[in-house]
N, C-alpha and C. Protein backbone atom coordinates (compact mmCIF):
# COMPACT_ATOMS: atom_id res chain seq x y z
N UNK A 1 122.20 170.99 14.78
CA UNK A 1 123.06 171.48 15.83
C UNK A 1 123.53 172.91 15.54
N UNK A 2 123.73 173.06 14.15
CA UNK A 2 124.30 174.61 13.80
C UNK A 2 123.15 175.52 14.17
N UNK A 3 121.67 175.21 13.51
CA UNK A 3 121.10 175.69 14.24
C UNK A 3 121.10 176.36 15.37
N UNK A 4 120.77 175.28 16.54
CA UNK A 4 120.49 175.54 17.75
C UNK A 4 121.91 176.16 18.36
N UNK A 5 122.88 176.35 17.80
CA UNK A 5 124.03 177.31 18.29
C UNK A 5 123.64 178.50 17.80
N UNK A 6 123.38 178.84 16.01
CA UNK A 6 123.22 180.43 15.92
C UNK A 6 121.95 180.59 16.75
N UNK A 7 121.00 179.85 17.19
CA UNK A 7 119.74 180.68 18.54
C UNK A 7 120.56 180.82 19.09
N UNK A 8 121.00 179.88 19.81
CA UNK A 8 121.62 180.31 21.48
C UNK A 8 122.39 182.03 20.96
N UNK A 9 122.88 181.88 20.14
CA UNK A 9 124.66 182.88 20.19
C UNK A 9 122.98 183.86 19.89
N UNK A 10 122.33 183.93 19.09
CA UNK A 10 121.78 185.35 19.01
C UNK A 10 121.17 185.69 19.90
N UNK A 11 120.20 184.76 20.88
CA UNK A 11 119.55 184.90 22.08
C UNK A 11 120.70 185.76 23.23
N UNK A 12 122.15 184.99 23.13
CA UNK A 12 123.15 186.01 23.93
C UNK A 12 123.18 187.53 23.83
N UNK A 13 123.27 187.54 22.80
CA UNK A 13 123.46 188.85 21.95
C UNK A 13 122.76 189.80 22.04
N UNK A 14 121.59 189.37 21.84
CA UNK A 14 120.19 190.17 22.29
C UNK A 14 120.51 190.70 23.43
N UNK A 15 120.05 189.79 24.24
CA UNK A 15 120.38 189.85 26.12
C UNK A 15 121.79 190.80 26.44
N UNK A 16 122.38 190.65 25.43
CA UNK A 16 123.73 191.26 25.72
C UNK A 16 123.53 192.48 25.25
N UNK A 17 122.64 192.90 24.43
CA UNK A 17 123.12 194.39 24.18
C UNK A 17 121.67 195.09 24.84
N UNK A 18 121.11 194.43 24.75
CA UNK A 18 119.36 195.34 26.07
C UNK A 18 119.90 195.61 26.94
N UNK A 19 120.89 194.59 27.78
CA UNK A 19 121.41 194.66 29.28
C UNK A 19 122.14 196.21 29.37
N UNK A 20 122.98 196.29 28.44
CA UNK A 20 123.35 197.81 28.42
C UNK A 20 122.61 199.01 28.16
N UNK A 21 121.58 198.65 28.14
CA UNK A 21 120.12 200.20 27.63
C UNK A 21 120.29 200.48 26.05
N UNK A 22 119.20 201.19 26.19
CA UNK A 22 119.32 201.86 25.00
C UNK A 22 120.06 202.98 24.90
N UNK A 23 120.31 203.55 23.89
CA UNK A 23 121.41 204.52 23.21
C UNK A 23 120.91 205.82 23.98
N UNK A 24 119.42 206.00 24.01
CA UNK A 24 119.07 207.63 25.02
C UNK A 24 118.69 207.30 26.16
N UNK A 25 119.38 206.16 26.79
CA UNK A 25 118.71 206.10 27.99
C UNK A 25 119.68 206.81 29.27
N UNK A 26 120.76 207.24 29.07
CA UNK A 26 121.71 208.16 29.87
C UNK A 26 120.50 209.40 30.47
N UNK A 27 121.13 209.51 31.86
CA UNK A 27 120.43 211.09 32.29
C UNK A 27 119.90 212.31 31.37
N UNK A 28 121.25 212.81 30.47
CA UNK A 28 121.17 213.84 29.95
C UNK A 28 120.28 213.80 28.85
N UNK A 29 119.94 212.45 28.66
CA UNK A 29 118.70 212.14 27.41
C UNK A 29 117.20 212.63 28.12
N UNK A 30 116.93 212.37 29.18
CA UNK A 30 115.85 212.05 30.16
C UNK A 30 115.60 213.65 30.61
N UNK A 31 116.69 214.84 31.10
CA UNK A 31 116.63 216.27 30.91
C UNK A 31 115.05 217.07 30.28
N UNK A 32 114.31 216.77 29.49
CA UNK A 32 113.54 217.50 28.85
C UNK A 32 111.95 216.88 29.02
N UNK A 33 112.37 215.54 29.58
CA UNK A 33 110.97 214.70 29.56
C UNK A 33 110.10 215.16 30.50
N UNK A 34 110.39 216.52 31.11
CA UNK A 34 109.03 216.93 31.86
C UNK A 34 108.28 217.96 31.24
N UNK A 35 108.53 217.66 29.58
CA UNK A 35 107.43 218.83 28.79
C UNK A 35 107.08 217.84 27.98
N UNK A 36 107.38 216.44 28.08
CA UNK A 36 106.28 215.33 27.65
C UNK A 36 104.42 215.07 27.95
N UNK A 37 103.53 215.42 27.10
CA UNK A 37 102.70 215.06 27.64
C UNK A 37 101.52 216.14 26.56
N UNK A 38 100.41 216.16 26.83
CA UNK A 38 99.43 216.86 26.01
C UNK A 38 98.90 218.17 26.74
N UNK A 39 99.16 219.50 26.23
CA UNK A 39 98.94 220.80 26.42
C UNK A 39 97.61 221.22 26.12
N UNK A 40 97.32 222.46 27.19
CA UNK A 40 96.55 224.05 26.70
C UNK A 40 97.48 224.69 26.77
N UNK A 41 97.87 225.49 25.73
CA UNK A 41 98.81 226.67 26.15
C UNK A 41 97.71 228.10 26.20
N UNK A 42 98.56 228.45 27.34
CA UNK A 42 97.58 230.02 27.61
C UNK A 42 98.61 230.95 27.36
N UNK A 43 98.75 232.68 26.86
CA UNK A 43 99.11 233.17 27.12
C UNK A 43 99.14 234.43 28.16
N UNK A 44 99.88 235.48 28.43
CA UNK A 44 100.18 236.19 29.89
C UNK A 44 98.60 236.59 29.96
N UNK A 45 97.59 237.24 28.69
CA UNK A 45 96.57 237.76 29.13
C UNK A 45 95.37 236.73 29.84
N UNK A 46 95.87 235.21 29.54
CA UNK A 46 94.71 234.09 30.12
C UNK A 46 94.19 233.48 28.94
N UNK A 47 94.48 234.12 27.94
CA UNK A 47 93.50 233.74 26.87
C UNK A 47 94.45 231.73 26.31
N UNK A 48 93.38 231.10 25.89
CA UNK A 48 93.86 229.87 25.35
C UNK A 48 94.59 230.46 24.10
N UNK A 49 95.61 230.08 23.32
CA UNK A 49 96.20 230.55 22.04
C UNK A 49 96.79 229.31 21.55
N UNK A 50 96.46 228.37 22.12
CA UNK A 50 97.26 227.12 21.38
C UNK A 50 97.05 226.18 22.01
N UNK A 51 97.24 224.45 21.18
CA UNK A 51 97.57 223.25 21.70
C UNK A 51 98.40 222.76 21.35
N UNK A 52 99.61 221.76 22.02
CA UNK A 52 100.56 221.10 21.86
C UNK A 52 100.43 219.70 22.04
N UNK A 53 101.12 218.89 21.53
CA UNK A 53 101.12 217.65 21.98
C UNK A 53 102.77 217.23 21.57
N UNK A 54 103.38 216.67 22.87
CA UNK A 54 104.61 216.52 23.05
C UNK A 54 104.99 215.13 23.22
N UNK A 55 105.56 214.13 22.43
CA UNK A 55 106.00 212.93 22.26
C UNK A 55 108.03 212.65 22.23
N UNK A 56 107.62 211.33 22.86
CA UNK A 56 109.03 210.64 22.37
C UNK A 56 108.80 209.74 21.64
N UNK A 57 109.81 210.06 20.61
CA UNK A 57 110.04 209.36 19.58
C UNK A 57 111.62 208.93 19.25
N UNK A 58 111.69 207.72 18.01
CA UNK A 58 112.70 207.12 18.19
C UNK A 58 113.91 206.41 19.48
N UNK A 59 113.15 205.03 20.19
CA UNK A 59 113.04 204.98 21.32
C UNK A 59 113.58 205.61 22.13
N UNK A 60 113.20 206.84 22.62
CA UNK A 60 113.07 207.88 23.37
C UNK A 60 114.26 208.59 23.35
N UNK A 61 114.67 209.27 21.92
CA UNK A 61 116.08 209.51 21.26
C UNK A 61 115.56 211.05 21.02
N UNK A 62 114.76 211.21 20.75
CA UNK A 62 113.68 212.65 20.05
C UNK A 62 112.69 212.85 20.70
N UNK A 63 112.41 214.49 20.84
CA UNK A 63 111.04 214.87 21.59
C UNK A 63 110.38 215.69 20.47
N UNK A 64 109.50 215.20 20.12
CA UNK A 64 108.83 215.48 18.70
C UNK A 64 107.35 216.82 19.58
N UNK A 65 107.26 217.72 19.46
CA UNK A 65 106.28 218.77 19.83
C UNK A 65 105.67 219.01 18.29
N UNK A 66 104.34 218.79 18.97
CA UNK A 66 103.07 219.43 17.49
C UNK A 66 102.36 220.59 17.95
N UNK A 67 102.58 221.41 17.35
CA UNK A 67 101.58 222.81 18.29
C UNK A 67 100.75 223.30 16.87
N UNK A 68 99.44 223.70 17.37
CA UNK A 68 98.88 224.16 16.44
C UNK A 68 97.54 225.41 17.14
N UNK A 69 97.82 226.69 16.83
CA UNK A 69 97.15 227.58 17.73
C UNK A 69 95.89 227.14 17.36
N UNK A 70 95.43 227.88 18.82
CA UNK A 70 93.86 228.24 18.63
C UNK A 70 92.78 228.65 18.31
N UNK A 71 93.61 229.76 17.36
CA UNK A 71 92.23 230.67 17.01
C UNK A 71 93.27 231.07 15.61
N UNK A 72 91.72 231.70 14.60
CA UNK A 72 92.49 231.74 13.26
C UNK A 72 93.30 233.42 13.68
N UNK A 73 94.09 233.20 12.86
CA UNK A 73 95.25 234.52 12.07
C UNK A 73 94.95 234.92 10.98
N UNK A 74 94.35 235.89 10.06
CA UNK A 74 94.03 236.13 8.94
C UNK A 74 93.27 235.08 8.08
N UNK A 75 92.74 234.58 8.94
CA UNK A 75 92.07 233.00 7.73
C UNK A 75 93.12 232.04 7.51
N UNK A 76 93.37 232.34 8.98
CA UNK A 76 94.91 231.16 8.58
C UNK A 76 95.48 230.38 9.90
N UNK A 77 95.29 229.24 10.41
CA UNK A 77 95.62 228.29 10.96
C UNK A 77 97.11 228.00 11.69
N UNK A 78 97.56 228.76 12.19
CA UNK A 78 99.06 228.55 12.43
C UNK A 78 99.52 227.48 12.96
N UNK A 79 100.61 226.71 12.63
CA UNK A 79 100.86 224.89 13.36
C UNK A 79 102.34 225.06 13.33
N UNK A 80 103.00 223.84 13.33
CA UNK A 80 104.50 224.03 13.44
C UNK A 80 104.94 222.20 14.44
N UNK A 81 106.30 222.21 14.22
CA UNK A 81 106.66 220.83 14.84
C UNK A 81 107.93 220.97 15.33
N UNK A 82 108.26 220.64 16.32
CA UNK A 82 109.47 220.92 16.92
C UNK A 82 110.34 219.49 16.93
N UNK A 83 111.55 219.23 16.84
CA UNK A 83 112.41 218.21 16.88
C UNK A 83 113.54 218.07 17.61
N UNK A 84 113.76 217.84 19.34
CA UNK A 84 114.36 218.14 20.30
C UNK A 84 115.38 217.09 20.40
N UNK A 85 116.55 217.20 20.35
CA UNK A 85 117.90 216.03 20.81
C UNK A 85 118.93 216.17 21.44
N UNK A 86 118.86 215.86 23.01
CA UNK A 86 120.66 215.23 22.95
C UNK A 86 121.21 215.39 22.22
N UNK A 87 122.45 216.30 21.42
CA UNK A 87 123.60 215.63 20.62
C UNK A 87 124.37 215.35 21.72
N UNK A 88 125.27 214.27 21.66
CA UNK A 88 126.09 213.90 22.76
C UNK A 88 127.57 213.97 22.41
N UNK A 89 127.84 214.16 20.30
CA UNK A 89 128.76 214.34 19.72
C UNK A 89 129.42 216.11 20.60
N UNK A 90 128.08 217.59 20.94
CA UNK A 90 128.69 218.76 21.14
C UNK A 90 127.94 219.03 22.74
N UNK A 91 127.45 217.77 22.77
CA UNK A 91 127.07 218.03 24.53
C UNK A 91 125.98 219.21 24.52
N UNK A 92 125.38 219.85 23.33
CA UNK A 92 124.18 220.21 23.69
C UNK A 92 122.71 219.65 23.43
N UNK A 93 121.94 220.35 23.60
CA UNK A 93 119.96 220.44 23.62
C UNK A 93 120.60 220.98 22.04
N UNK A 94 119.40 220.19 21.09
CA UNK A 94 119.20 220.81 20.00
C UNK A 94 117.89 221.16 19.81
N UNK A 95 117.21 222.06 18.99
CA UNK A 95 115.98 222.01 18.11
C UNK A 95 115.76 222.41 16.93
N UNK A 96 114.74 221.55 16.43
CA UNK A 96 114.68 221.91 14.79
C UNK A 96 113.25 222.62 15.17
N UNK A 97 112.75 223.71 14.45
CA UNK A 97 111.13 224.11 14.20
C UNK A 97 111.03 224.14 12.92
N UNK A 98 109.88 223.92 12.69
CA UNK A 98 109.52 223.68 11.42
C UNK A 98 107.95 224.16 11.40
N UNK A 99 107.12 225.24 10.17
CA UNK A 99 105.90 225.37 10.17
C UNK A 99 105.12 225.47 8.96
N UNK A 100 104.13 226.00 9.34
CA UNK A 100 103.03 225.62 7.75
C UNK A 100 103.45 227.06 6.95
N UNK A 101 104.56 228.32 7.68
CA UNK A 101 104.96 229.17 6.43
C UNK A 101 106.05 228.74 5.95
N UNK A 102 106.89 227.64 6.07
CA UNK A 102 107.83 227.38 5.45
C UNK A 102 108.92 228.31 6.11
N UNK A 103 108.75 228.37 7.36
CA UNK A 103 109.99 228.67 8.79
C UNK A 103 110.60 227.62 8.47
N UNK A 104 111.98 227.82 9.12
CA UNK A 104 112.73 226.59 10.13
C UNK A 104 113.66 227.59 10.78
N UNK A 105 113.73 227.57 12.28
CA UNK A 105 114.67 228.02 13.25
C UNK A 105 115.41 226.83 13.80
N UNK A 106 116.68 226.91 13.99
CA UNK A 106 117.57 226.05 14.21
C UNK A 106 118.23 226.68 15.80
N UNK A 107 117.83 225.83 16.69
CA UNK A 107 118.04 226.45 18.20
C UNK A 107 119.08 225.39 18.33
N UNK A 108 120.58 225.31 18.21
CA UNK A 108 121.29 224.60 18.29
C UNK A 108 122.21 224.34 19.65
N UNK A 109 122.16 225.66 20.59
CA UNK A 109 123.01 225.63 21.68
C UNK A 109 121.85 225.93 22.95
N UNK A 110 121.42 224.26 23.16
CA UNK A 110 120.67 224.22 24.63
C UNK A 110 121.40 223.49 25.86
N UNK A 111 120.86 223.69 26.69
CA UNK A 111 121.12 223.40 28.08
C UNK A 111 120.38 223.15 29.18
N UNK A 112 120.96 222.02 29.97
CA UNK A 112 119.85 221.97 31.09
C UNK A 112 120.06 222.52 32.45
N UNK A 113 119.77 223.45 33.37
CA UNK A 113 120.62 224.41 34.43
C UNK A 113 118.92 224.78 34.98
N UNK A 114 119.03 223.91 36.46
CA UNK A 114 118.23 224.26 37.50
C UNK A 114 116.85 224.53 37.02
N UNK A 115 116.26 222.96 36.57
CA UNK A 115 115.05 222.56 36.26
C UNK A 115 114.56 223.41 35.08
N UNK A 116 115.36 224.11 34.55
CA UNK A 116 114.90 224.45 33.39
C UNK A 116 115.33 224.14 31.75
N UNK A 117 115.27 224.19 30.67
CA UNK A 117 116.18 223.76 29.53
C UNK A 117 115.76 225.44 28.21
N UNK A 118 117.48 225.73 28.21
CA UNK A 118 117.07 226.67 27.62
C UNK A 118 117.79 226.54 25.90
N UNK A 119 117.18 226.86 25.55
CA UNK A 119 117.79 226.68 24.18
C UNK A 119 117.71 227.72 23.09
N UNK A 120 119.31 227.93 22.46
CA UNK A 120 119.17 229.46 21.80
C UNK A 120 119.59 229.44 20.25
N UNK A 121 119.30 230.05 19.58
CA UNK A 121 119.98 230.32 17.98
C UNK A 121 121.35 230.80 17.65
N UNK A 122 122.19 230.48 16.60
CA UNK A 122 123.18 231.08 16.89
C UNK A 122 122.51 232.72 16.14
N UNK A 123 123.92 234.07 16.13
CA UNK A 123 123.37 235.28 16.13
C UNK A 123 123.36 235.30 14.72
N UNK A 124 122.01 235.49 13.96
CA UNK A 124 122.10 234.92 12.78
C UNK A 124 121.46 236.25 11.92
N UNK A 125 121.31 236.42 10.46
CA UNK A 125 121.19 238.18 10.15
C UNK A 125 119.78 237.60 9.57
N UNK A 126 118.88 238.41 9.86
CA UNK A 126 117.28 238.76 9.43
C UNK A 126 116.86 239.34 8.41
N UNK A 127 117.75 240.50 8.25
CA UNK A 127 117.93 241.32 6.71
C UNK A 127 118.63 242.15 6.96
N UNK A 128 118.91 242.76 5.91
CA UNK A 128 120.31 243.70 5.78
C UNK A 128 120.63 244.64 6.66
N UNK A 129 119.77 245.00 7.71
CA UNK A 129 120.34 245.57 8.62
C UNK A 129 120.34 244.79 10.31
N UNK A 130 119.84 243.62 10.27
CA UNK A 130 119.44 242.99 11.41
C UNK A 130 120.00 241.60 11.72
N UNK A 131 120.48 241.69 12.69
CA UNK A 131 121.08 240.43 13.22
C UNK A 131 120.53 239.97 14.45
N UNK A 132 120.35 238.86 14.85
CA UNK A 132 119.15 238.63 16.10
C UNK A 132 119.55 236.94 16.58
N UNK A 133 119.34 236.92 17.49
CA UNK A 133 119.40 235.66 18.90
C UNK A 133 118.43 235.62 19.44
N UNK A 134 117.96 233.76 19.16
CA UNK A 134 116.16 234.19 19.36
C UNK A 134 116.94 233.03 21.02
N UNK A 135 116.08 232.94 21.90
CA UNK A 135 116.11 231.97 22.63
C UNK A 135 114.81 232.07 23.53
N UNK A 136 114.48 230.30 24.01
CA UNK A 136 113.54 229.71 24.49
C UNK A 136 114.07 228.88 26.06
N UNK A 137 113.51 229.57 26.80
CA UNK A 137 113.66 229.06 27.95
C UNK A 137 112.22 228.47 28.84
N UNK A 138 112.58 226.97 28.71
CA UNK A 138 111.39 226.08 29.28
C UNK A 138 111.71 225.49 30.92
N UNK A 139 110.90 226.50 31.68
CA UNK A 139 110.70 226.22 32.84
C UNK A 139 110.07 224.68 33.53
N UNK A 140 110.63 223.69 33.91
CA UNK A 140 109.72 222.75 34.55
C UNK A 140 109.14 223.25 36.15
N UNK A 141 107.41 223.92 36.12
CA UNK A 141 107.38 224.35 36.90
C UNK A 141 105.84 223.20 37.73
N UNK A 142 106.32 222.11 37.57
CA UNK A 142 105.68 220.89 38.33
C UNK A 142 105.05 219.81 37.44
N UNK A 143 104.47 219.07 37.80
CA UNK A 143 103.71 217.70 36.82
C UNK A 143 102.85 218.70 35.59
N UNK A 144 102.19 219.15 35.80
CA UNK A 144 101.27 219.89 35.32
C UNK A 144 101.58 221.19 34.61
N UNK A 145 102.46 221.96 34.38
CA UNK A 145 102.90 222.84 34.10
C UNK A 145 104.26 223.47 33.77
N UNK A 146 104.07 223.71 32.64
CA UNK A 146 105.53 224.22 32.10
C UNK A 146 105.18 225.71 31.75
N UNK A 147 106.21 226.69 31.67
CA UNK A 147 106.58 227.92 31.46
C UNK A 147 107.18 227.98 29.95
N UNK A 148 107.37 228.12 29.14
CA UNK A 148 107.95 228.39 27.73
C UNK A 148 108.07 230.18 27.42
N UNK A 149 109.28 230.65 27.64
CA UNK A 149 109.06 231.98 27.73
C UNK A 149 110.63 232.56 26.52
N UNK A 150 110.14 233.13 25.53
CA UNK A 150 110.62 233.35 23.98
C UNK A 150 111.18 234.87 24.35
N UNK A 151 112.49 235.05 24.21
CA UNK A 151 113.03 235.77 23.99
C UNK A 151 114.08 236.31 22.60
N UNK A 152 114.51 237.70 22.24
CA UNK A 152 115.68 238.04 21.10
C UNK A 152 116.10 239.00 21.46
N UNK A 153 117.53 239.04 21.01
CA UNK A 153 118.45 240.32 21.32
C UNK A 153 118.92 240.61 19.84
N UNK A 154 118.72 241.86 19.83
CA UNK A 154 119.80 242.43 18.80
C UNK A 154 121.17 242.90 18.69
N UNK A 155 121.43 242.58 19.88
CA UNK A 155 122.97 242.96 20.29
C UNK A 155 123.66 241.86 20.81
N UNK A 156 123.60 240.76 20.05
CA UNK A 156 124.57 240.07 20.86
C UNK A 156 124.47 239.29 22.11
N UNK A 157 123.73 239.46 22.40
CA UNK A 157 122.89 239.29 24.05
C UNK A 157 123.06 239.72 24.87
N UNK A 158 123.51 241.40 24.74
CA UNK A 158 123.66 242.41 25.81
C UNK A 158 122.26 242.51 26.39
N UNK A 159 121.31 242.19 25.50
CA UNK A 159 119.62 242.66 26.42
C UNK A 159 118.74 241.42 25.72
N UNK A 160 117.91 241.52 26.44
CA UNK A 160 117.13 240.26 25.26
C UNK A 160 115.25 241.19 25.81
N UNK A 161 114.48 240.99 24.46
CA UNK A 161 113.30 241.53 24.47
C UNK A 161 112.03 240.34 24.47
N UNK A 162 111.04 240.46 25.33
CA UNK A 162 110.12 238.72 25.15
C UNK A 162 109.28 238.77 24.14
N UNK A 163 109.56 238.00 23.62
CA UNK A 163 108.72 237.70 21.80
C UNK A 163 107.62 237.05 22.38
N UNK A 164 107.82 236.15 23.78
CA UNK A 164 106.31 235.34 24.02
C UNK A 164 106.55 234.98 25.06
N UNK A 165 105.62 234.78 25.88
CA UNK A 165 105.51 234.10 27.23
C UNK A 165 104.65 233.26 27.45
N UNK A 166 104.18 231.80 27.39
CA UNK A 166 103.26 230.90 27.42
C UNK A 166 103.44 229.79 28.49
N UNK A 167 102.15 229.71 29.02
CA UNK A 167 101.99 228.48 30.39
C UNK A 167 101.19 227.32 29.59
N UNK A 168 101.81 226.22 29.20
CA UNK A 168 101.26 225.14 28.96
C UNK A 168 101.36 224.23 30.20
N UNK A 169 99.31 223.92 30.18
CA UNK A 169 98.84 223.00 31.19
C UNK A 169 98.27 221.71 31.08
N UNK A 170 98.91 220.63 31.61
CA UNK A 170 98.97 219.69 30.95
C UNK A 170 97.24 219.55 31.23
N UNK A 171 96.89 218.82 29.82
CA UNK A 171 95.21 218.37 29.85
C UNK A 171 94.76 217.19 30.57
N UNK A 172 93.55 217.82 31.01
CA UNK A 172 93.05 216.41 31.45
C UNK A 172 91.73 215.72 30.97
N UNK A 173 91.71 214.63 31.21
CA UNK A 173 90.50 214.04 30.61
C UNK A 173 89.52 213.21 31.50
């Protein structure tokens, strides 16, 4: 009989806490999921320069991006992994990057504002004479296509200069 009470009570329990969703299943979790999916990235001249592949991970808590260009760099392979979250503790878009030179940029203050999600660095010093604000603004510009367009200012963000401009199209098979 004790048994068949701890089933029942855990069978409740279960049922009882699914019924409320999961932990990222709020709107503001859901914000970024239209750069889910497997890339060509082209850049402004047309040329292919990269592939991405964009996942959720940790039931759908993290947007895990793998990019790894297209063509070599000095005999050298460029890749990198991006780690996208909801914090819901400061109400922004976070990102971690991470790459094969032993980068990490920390894009900590994002946002989601009229189909796009932009996300920026705080103003952080480069070397002894340079201080810089990198930011990434990802256009959702339909099923098929996103905009990813890389900007930095050296002032604070009186001006910002484009480090990159890339159209990733989603692949097909």
């Amino acid at each position: 009989m004790k048994k068949l009470l701890l089933l029942i009570g855990s069978v409740f329990f279960f049922l009882h806490s699914n019924a409320q969703g999961l932990p990222c299943s709020k709107p503001m979790y859901r914000q970024f999921d239209f750069w889910v999916g497997e890339w060509d990235v082209f850049g402004k001249s047309g040329a292919k320069v990269g592939n991405s592949k964009v996942s959720l991970l940790l039931d759908s808590c993290t947007i895990l991006e793998e990019w790894t260009s297209a063509v070599l760099q000095n005999g050298f392979r460029y890749s990198g992994k991006s780690f996208n979250m909801y914090n819901a503790a400061t109400k922004n878009w976070q990102q971690y990057w991470v790459d094969n030179t032993g980068k990490i940029t920390k894009y900590f203050n994002g946002h989601y504002e009229d189909g796009k999600m932009i996300l920026q660095t705080a103003n952080e010093q480069i070397n002894d004479t340079l201080w810089q604000i990198q930011k990434m603004t990802f256009y959702n510009l339909g099923v098929n296509k996103v905009r990813q367009h890389g900007e930095t200012s050296s002032n604070n963000g009186k001006t910002w200069v484009t480090s990159f401009d890339l159209e990733y199209r989603r692949k097909t098979y």
